[in-house]
Protein backbone atom coordinates (compact mmCIF):
# COMPACT_ATOMS: atom_id res chain seq x y z
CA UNK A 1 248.10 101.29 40.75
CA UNK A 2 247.30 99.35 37.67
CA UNK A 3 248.64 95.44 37.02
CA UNK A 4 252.31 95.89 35.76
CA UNK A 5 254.38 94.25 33.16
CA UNK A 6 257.75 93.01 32.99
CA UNK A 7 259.67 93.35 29.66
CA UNK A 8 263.14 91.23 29.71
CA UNK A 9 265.39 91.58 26.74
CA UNK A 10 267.49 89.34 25.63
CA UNK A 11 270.23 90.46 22.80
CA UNK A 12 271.12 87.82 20.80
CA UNK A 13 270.56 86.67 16.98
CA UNK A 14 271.61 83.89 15.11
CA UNK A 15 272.27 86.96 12.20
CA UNK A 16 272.15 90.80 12.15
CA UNK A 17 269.43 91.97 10.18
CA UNK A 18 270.61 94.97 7.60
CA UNK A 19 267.61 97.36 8.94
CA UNK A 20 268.44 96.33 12.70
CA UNK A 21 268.94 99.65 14.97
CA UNK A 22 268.44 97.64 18.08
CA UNK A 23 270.55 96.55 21.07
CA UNK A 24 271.50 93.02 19.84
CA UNK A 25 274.37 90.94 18.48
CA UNK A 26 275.39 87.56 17.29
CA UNK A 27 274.86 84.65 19.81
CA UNK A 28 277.14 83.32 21.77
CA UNK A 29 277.11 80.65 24.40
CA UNK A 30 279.25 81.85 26.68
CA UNK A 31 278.31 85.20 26.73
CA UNK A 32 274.54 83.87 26.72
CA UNK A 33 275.40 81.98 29.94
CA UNK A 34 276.93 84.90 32.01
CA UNK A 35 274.12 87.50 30.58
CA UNK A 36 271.38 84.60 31.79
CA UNK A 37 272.74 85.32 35.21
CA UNK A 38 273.52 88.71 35.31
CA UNK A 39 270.26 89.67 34.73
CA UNK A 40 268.54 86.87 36.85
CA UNK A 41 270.70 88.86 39.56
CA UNK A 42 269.24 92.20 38.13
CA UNK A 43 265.88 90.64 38.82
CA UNK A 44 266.16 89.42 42.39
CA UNK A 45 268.11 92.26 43.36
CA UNK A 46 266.15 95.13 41.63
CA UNK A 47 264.91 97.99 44.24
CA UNK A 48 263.50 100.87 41.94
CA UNK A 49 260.10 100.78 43.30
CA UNK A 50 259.05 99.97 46.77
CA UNK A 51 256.03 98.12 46.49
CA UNK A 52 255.77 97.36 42.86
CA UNK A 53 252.56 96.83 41.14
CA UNK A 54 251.02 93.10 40.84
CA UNK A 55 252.35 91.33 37.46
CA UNK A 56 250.29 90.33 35.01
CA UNK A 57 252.14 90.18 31.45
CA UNK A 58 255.75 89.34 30.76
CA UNK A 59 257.13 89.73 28.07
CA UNK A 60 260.64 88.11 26.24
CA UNK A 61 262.00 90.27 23.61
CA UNK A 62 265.32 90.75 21.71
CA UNK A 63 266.95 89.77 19.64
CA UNK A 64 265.43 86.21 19.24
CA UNK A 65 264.64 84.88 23.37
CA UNK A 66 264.08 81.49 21.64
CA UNK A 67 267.80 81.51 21.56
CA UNK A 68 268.12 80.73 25.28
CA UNK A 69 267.79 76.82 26.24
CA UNK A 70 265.00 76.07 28.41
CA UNK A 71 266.75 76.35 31.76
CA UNK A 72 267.80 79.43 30.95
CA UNK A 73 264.22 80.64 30.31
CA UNK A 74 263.42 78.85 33.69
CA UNK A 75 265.83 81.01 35.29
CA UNK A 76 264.52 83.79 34.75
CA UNK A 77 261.25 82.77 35.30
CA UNK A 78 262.40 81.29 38.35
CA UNK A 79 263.61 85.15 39.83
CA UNK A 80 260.80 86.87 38.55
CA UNK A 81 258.59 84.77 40.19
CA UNK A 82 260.51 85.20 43.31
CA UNK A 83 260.74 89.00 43.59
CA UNK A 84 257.67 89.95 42.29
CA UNK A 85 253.83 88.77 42.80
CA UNK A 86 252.61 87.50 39.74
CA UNK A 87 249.02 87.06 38.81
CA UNK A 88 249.35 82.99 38.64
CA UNK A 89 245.50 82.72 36.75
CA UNK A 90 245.76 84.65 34.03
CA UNK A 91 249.42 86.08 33.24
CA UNK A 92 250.23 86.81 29.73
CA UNK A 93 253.48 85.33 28.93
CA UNK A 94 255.35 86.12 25.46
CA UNK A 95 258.34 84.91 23.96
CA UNK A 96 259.73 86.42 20.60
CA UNK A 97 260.75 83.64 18.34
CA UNK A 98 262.33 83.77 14.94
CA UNK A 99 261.63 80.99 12.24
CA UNK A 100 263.82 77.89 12.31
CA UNK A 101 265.23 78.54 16.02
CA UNK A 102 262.92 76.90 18.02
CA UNK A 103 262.29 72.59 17.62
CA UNK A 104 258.95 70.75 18.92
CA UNK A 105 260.90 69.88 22.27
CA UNK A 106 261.95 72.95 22.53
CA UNK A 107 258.19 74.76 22.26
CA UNK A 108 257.05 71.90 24.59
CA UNK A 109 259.61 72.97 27.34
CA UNK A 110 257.86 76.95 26.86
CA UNK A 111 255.16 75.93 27.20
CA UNK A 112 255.78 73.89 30.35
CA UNK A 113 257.38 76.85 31.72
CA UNK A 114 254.43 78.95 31.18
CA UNK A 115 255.11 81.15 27.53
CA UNK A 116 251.70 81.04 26.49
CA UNK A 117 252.05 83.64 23.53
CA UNK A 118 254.67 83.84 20.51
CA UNK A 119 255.23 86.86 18.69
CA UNK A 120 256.77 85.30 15.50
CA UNK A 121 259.12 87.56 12.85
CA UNK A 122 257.87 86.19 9.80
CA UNK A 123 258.18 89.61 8.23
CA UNK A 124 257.72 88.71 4.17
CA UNK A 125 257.34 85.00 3.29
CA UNK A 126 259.29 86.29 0.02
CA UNK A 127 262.53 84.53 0.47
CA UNK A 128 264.44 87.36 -1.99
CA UNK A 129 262.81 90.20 0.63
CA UNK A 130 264.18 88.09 3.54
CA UNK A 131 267.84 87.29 1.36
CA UNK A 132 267.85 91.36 1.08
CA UNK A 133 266.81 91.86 4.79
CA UNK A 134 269.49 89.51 6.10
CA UNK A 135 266.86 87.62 7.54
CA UNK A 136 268.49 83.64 8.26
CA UNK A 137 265.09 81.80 7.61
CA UNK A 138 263.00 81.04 4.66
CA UNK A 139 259.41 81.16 4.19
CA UNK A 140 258.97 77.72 4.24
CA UNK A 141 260.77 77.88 7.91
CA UNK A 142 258.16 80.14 8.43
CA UNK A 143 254.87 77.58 7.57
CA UNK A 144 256.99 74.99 9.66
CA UNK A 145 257.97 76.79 12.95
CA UNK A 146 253.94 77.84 12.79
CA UNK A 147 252.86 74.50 12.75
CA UNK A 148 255.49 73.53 15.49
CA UNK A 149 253.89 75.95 17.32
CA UNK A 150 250.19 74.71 16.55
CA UNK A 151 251.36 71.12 17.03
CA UNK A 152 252.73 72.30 20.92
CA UNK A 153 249.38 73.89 21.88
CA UNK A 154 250.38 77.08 21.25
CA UNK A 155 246.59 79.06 20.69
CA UNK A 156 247.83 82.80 21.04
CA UNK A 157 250.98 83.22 18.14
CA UNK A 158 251.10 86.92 16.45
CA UNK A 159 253.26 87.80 13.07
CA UNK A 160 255.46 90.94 12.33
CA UNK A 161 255.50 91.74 8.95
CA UNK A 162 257.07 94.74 7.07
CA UNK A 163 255.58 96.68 4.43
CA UNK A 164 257.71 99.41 2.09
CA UNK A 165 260.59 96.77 1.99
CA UNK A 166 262.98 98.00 -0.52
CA UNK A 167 261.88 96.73 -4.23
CA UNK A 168 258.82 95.65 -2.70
CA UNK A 169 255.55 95.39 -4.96
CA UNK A 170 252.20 95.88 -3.92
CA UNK A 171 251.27 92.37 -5.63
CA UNK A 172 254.26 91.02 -3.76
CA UNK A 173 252.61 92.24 -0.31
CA UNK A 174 249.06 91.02 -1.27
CA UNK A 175 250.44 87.61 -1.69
CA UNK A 176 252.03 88.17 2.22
CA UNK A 177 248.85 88.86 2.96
CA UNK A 178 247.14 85.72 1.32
CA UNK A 179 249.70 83.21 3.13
CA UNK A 180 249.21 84.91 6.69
CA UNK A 181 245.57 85.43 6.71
CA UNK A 182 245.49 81.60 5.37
CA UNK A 183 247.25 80.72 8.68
CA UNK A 184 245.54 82.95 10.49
CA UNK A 185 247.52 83.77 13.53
CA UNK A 186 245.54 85.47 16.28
CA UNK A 187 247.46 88.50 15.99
CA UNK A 188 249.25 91.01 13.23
CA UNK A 189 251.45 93.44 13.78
CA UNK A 190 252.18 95.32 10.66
CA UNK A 191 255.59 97.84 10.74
CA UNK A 192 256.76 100.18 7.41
CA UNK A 193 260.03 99.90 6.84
CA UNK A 194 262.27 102.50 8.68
CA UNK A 195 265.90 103.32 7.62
CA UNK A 196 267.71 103.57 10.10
CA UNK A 197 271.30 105.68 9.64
CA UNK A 198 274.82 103.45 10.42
CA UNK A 199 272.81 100.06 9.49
CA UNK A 200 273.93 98.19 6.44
CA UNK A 201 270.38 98.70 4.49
CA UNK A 202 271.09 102.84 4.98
CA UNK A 203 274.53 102.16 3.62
CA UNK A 204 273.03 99.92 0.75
CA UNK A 205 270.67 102.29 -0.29
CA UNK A 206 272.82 105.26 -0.13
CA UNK A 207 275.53 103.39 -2.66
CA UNK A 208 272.12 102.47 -4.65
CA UNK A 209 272.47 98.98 -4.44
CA UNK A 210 268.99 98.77 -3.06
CA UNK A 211 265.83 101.23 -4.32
CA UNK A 212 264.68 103.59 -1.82
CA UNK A 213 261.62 102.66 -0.11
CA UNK A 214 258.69 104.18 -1.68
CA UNK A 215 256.75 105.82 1.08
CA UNK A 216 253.32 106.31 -1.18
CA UNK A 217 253.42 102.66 -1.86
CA UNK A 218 253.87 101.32 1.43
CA UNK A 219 250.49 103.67 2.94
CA UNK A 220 249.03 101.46 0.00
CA UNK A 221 250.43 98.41 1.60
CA UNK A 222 248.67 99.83 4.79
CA UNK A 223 245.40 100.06 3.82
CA UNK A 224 245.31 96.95 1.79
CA UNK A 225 245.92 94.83 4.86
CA UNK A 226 243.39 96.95 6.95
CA UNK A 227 240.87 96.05 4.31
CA UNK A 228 241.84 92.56 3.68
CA UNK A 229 242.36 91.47 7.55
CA UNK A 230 239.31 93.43 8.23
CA UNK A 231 237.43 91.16 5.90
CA UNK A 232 239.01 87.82 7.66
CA UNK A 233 237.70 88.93 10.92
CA UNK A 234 240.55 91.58 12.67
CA UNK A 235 239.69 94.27 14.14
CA UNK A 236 242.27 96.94 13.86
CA UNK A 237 242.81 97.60 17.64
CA UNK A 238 246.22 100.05 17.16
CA UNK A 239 247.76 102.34 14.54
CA UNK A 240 249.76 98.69 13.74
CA UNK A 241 248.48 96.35 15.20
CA UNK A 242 245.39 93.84 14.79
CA UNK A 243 243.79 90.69 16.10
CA UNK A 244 240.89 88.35 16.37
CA UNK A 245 238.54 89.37 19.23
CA UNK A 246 240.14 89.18 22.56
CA UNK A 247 243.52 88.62 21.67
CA UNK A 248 244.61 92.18 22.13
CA UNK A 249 248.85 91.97 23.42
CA UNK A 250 248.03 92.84 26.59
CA UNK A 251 251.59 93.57 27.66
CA UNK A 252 252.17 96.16 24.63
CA UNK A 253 248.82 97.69 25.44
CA UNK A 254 250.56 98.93 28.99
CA UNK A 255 253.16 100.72 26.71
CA UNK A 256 250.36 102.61 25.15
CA UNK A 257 247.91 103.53 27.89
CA UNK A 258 250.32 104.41 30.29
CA UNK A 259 250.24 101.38 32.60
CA UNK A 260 253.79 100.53 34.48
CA UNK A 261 256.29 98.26 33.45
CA UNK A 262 259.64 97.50 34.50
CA UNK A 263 262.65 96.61 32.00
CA UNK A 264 265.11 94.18 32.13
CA UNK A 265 268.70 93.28 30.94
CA UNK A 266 270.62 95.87 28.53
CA UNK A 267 268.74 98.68 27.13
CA UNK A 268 265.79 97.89 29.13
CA UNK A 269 263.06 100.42 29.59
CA UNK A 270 261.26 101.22 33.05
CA UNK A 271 258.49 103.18 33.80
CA UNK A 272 256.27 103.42 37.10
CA UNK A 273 253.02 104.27 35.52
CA UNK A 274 253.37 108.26 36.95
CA UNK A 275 256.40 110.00 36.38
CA UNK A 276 259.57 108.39 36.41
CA UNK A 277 260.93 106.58 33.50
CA UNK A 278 264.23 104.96 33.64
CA UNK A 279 266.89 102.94 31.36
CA UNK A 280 269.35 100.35 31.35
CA UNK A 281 273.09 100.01 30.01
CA UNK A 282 272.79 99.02 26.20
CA UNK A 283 275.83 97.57 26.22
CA UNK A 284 275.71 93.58 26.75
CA UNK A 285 279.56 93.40 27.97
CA UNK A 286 279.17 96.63 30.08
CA UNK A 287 275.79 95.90 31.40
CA UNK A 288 277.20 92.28 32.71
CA UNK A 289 280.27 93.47 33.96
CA UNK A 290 277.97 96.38 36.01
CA UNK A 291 275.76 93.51 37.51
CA UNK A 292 278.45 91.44 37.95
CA UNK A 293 280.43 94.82 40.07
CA UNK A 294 276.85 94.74 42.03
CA UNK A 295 276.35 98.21 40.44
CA UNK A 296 273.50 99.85 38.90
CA UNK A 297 272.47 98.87 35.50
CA UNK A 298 270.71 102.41 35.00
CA UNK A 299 272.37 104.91 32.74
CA UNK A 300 269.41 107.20 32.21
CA UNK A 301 266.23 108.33 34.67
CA UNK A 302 264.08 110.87 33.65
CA UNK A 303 261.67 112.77 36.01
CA UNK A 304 258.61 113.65 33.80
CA UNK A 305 257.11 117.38 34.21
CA UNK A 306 253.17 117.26 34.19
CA UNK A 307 253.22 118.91 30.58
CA UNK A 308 255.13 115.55 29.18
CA UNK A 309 253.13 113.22 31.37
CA UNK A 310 250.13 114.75 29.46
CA UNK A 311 251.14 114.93 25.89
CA UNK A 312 252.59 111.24 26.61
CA UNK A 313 249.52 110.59 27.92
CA UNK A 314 247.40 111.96 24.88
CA UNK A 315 249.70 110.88 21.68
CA UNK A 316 250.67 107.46 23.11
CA UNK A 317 246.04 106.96 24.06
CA UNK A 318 245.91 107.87 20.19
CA UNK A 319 247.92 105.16 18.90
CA UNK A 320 244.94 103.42 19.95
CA UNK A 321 241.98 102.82 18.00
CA UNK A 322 239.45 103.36 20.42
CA UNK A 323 240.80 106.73 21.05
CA UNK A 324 241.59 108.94 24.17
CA UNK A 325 238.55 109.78 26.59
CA UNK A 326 238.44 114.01 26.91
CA UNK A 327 236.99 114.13 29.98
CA UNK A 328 238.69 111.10 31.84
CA UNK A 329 242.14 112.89 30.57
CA UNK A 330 241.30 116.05 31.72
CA UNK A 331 240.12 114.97 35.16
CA UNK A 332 243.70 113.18 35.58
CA UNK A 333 245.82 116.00 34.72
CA UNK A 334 243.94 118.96 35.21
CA UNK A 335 244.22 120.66 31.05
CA UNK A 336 241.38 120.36 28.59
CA UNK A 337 242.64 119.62 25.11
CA UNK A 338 240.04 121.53 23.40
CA UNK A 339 241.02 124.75 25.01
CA UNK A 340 244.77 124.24 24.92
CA UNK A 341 245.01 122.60 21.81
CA UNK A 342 242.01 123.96 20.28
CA UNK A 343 243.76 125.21 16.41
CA UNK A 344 245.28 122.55 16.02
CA UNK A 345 242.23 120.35 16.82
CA UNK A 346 240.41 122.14 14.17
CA UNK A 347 243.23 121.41 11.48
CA UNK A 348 243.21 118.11 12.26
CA UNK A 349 239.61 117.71 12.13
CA UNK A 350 239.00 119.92 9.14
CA UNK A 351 242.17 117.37 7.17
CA UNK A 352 240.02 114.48 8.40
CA UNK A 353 243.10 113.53 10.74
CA UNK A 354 240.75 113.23 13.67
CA UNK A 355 237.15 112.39 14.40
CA UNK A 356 234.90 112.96 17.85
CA UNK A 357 232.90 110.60 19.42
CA UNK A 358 231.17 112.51 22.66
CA UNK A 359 234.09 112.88 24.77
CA UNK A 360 236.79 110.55 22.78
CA UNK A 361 239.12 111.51 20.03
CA UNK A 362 240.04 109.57 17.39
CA UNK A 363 242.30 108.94 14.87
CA UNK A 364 240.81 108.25 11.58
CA UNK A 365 241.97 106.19 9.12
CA UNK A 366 243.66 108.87 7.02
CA UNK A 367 245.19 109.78 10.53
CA UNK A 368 246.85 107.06 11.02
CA UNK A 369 248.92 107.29 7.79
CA UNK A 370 249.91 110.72 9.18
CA UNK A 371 249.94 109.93 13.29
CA UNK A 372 253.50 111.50 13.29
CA UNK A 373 251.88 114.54 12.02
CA UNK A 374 249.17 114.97 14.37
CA UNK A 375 251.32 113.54 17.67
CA UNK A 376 253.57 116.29 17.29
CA UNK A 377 251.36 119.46 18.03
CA UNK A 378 251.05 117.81 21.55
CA UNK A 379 254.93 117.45 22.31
């Protein structure tokens, strides 16, 4: 079995976004406190796998991790070190941060405690795009909580940002582009805009008190920052993500070559690498008051058949740049694409969707604008 990862989320914010569909809420110390140690107690008492793969990436997410004090952080280091073996040398430790919630100290007590990678929401460094997002920092807490970061000896720090942002110009996101490739982070991940139904930007946009996200102009937005990053030196490793050479995220790369990970705290995703995937409680009250009952977080396993293990295998290894090896994937599950898939192959191919390469398939660049497109004639 292949290194593992370990993905903890924790589901606090210090403000709800408006285009937020995920499993967080406001912060609040209490509740903070008694999550921090219900899912510590997850950790140490977690029995889904017998012998568990070696871990080698861990990864905070939320919400905003850089929330939670130090000790708290520790904590769960602390349990994670204790149930599991962790690759000491060369673990990959990441910590989502948002601007403005982290202070020097505070980075020098991560980084004491092993977080050796930031994944920082910038997201527009337009502070009327982050008013209209709900985001609560400016740009300029942007620039500083960057060179906080620099200044503690971080040397691995990626950026979100978000193209197609409602009102959004393509000027607008050049000049996004000019202030991140100036800092240069190691690492870019670049997301479009998605409207999610029952969050306040759905509701603003359906009263027309914001413009409907123009879908032409953000594939514009797309291609401009594969051109312009590409010219500073990053190589476009995933459908949306890039970085300088060698500083891949190794824990999202798991996700997308089908490498296990386990999931903690609410809404937490598990998967053992084969065929089992499994999910936690979303619910932070419920999912405490579960751990707390010594109950199962889990609300959801699913057994994969061999047909979804292989189209998860094939549309997830296409997300990837470097494509999914024809031959490797058709020793593992026993199906060759190009007989089972073999019209829609050729549409694909003939559209300029897809490219060969000996044995590996590819996305081209076109593709990628239209991945949805081609990932569904292998569900």
């Amino acid at each position: 079995m292949s290194s593992a990862g370990i993905y903890i989320h924790i589901p606090f914010c210090r403000s709800r976004c408006s285009y937020c569909d995920f499993a967080t809420g406001i912060y609040e110390g209490t509740l903070a406190e008694r999550y921090v140690q219900a899912l510590v107690k997850e950790v140490l008492n977690w029995q889904d796998i017998e012998h568990p793969a070696a871990i080698d990436t861990i990864y905070f997410g939320g919400g905003t991790p850089s929330l939670l004090s130090a000790s708290q952080i520790e904590a769960i280091l602390v349990a994670i070190h204790t149930r599991f073996v962790v690759t000491e040398s060369d673990v990959e430790v990441t910590m989502e941060m948002n601007p403005g919630t982290v202070t020097p100290a505070l980075l020098g007590e991560f980084q004491r405690l092993g977080i050796n990678r930031a994944s920082f929401g910038a997201q527009t460094f337009d502070d009327r795009e982050l008013a209209r997002l709900g985001r609560s920092h400016t740009a300029q807490d942007t620039r500083q909580t960057f060179r906080y970061l620099r200044d503690a000896g971080f040397s691995n720090v990626s950026f979100d940002l978000i193209a197609g942002l409602p009102g959004q110009t393509l000027d607008g996101w050049e000049r996004n582009l000019d202030e991140s490739l100036a800092l240069r982070p190691e690492h870019l991940s670049f997301y479009l805009l998605e409207v999610h139904e029952g969050t306040p930007l759905a509701e603003h946009i359906r009263r027309g008190m914001q413009p409907q996200p123009d879908d032409d102009l953000a594939a514009q937005m797309y291609e401009l920052m594969l051109d312009r990053a590409g010219s500073a030196g990053y190589e476009h490793y995933e459908i949306s993500n890039l970085c300088l050479p060698g500083f891949e995220s190794r824990h999202n790369t798991k996700y997308w070559m089908g490498a296990p990970y386990y999931g903690f705290g609410c809404s937490a995703h598990s998967y053992d690498g084969n065929l089992r995937r499994w999910s936690n409680e979303r619910d932070v009250a419920r999912y405490v008051d579960l751990i707390q009952r010594d109950a199962s977080p889990v609300v959801e396993r699913i057994e994969l058949s061999q047909h979804q293990a292989r189209a998860e295998a094939l549309f997830l290894g296409l997300r990837m740049m470097q494509g999914v090896d024809l031959r490797q994937h058709h020793l593992q599950f026993g199906a060759d694409v190009r007989e089972s898939h073999e019209a829609e192959l050729a549409r694909f191919s003939d559209a300029g969707l897809i490219e060969y390469d000996g044995d590996l398939i590819k996305l081209t660049r076109s593709g990628t604008l239209l991945s949805n497109e081609v990932f569904s004639a292998f569900v």
